[in-house]
Protein backbone atom coordinates (compact mmCIF):
# COMPACT_ATOMS: atom_id res chain seq x y z
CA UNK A 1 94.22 12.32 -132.02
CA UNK A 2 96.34 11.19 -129.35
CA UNK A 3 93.59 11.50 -127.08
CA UNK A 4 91.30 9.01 -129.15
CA UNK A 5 94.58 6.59 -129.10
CA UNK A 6 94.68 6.48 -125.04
CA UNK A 7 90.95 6.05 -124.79
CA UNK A 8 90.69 3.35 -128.01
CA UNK A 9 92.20 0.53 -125.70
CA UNK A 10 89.59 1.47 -122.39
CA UNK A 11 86.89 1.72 -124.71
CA UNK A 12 87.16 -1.50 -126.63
CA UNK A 13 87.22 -3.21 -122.99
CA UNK A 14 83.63 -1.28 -122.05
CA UNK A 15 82.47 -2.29 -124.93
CA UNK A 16 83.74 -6.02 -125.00
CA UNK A 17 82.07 -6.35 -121.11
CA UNK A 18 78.89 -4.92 -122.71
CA UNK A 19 78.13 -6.72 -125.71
CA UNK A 20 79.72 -10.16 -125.30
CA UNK A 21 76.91 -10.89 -123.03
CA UNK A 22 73.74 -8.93 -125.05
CA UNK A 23 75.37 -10.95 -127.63
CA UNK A 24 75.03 -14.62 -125.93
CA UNK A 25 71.41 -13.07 -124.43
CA UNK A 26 70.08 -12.58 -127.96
CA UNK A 27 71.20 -16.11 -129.11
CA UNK A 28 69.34 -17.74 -126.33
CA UNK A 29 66.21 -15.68 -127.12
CA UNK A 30 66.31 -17.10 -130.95
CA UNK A 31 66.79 -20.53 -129.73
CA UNK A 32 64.24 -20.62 -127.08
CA UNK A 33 61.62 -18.79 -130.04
CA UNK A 34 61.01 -15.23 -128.31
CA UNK A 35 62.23 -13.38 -131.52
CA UNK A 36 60.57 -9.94 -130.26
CA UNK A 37 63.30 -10.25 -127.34
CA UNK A 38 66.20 -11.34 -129.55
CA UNK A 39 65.97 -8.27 -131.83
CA UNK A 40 65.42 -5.63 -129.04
CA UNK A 41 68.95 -7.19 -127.75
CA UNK A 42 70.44 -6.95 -131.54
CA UNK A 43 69.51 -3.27 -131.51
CA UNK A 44 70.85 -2.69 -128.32
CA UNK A 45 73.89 -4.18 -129.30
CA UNK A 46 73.97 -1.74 -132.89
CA UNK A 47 72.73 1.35 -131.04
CA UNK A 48 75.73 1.03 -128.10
CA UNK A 49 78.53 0.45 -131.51
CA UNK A 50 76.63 3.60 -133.01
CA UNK A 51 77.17 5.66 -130.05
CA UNK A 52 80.72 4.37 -129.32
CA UNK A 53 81.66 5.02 -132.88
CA UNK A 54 80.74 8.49 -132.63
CA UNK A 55 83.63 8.80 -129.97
CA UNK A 56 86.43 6.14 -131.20
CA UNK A 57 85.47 4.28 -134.11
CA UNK A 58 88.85 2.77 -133.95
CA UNK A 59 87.84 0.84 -131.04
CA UNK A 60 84.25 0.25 -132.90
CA UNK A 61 86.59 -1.46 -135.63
CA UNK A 62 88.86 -3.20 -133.51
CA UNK A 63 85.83 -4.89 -131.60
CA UNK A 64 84.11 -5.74 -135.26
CA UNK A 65 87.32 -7.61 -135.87
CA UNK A 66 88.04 -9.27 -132.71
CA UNK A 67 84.43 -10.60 -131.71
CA UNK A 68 83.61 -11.44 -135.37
CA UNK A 69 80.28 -9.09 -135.43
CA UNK A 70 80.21 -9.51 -139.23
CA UNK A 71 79.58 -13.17 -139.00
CA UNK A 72 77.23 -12.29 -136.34
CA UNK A 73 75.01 -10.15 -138.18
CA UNK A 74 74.92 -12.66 -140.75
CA UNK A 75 73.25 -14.96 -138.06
CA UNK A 76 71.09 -11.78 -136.97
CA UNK A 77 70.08 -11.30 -141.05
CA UNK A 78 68.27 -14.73 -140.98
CA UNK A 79 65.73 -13.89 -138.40
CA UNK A 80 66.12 -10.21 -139.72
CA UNK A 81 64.55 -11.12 -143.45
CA UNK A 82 62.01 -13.20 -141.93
CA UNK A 83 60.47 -10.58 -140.37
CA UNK A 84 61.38 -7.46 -142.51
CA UNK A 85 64.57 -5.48 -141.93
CA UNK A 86 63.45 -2.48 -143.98
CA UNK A 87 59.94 -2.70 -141.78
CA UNK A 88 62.16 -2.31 -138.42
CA UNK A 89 62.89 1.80 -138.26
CA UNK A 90 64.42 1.47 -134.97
CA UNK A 91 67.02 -1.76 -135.93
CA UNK A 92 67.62 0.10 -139.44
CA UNK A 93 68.51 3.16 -138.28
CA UNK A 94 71.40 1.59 -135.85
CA UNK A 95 72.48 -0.67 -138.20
CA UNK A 96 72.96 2.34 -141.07
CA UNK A 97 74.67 4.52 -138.52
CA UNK A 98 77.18 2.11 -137.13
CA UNK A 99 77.69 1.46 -141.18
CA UNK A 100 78.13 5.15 -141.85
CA UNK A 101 81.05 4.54 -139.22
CA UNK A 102 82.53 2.09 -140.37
CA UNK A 103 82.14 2.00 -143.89
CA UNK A 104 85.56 2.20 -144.55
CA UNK A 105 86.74 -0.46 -142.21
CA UNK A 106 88.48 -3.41 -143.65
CA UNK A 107 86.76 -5.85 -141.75
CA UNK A 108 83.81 -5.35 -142.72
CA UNK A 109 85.04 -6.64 -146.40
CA UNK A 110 87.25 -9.35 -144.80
CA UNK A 111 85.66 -12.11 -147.24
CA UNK A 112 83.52 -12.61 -149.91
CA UNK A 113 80.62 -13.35 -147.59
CA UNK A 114 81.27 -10.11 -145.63
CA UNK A 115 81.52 -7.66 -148.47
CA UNK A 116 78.04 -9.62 -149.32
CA UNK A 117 76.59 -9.44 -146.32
CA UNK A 118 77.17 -5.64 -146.60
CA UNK A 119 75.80 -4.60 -149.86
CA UNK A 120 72.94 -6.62 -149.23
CA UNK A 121 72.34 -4.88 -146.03
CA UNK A 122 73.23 -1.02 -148.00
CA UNK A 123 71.06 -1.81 -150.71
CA UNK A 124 67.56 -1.87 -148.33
CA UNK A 125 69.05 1.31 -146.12
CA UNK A 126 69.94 3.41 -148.75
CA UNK A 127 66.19 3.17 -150.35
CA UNK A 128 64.72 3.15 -146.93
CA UNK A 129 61.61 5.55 -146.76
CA UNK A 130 63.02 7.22 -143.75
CA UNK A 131 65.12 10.23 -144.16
CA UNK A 132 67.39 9.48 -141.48
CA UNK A 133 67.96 6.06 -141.84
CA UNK A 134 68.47 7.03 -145.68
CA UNK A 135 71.35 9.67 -145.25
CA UNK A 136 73.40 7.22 -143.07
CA UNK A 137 72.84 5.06 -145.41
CA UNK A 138 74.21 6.79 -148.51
CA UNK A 139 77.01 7.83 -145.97
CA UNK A 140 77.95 3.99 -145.99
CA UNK A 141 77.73 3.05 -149.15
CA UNK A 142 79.71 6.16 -150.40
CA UNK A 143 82.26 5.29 -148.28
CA UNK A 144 82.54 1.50 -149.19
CA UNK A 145 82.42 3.17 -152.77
CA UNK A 146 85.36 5.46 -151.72
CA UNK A 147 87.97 3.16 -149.66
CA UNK A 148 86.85 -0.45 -151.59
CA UNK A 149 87.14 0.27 -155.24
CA UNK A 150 87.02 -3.60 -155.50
CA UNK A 151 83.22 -2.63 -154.95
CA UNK A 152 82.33 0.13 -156.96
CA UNK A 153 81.08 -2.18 -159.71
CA UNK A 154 79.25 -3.69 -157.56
CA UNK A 155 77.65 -1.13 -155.52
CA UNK A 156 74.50 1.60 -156.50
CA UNK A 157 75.62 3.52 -159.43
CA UNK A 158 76.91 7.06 -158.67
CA UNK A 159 74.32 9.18 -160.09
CA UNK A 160 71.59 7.20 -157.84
CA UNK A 161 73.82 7.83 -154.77
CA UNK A 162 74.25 11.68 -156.08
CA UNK A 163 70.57 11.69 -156.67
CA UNK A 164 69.73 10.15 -153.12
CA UNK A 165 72.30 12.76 -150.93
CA UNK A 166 70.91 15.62 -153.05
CA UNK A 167 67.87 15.23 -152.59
CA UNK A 168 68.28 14.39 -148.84
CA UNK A 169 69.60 17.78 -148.35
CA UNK A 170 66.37 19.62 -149.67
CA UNK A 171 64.69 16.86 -146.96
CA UNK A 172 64.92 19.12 -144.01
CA UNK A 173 64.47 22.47 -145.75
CA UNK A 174 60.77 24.07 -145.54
CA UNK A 175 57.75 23.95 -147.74
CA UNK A 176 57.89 27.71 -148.80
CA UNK A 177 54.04 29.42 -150.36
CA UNK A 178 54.88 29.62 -154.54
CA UNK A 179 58.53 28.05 -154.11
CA UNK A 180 58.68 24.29 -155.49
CA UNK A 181 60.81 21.51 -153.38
CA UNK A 182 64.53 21.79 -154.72
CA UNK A 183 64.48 25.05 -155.28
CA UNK A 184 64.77 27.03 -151.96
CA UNK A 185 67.07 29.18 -152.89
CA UNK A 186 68.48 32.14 -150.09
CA UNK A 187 66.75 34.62 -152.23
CA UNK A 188 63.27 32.56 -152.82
CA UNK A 189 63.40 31.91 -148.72
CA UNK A 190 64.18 35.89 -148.04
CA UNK A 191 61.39 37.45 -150.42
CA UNK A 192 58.47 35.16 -149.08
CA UNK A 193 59.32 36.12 -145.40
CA UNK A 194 59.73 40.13 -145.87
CA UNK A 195 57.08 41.08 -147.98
CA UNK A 196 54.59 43.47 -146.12
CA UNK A 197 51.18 42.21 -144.67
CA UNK A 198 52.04 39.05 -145.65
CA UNK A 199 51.41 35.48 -143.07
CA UNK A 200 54.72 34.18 -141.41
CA UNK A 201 56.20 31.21 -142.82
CA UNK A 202 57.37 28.52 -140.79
CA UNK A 203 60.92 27.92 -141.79
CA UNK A 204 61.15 25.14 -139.21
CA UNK A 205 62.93 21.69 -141.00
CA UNK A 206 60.66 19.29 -142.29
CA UNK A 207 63.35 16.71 -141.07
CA UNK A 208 65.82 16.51 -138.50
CA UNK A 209 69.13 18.54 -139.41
CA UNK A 210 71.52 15.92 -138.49
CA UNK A 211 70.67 14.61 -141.85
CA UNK A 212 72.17 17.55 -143.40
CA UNK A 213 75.48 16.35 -141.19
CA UNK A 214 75.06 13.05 -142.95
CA UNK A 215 74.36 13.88 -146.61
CA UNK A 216 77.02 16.41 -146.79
CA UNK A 217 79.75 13.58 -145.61
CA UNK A 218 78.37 11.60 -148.58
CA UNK A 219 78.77 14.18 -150.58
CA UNK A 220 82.20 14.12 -149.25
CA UNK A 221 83.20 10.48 -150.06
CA UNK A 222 81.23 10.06 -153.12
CA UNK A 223 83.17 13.39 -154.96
CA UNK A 224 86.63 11.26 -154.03
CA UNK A 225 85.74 10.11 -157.16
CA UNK A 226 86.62 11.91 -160.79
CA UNK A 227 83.02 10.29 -161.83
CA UNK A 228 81.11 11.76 -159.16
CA UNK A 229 82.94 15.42 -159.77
């Protein structure tokens, strides 16, 4: 902890001097009409806030705050619905992770149009077709469930968020000969691979396992609640 306090400060300067400018880059794209150039900047910008969040999200926060990134997105959405956020894997994907970050930051519910902005945005990731943009998804919206009770009403209802991480965490496991999906138990998964003469079974994931990481921390936030236990 005191480590991640002595590199917040060193951090949030890197990460000023990188996407002030990608920032500026991607509004000058949109004005002068190359869109495709514009929105490869935006998810630049998203994927270097995922990454940094994974090390200090404090300084992820802090620069959310300071360079007003919610009111930037909300320029970015525009251009974003016009051509299909839920279509664009890659931009989805960073945009749920730094989310699943953040969820519980307070400026990212600073105003009405913010806490707007974010829902909206929640809604399409956490019924995105994509596993992994999915689970980082649900992580996001169980936290804003979790630290915002101002929007639990108006949020995805907490059996559809139970439903979604449950079922995200049978996502990676294996198809198994004779064993249905959901019901992989340790016993089912041990008796199909010992039995004498019979084929191997591939037990690789179906999906990658960091969305077990990710489900599990909704899981997490979402039983916070006495509805959800």
């Amino acid at each position: 902890e005191t480590l991640r306090q002595a590199n917040e400060a060193p951090i949030l300067r890197a990460l000023t001097a990188c996407v002030r400018p990608a920032v500026v880059a991607a509004a000058a794209c949109t004005d002068s009409g190359r869109t495709r150039e514009a929105r490869c900047l935006q998810c630049a910008v998203l994927e270097t806030l995922a990454l940094a969040a994974e090390v200090n999200r404090g300084a992820v926060g802090k620069l959310f705050a300071h360079e007003g990134i919610m009111l930037q997105l909300a320029t970015w959405d525009k251009g974003w619905q016009a051509g299909g956020l839920a279509s664009d894997e890659r931009l989805c994907l960073a945009l749920a992770e730094v989310y699943a970050h953040l969820g519980g930051d307070a400026s990212l519910v600073a105003d009405k149009a913010a806490a707007t902005l974010l829902l909206k945005h929640l809604r399409v990731l956490v019924a995105h077709q994509t596993p992994a943009v999915r689970c980082r998804g649900a992580l996001a919206m169980a936290k804003a469930r979790a630290v915002h009770p101002a929007l639990r009403s108006a949020v995805v209802s907490t059996k559809a968020l139970l439903d979604a991480a449950l079922g995200l965490l049978t996502a990676a496991q294996p198809d198994l000969p004779g064993v249905s999906r959901g019901h992989n138990a340790p016993a089912a998964v041990s008796g199909a691979a010992s039995r004498p003469g019979q084929a191997a079974v591939d037990l690789g994931p179906r999906a990658p396992l960091s969305v077990y990481r990710w489900a599990v921390e909704a899981l997490l936030f979402l039983t916070a609640t006495g509805e959800a236990r």
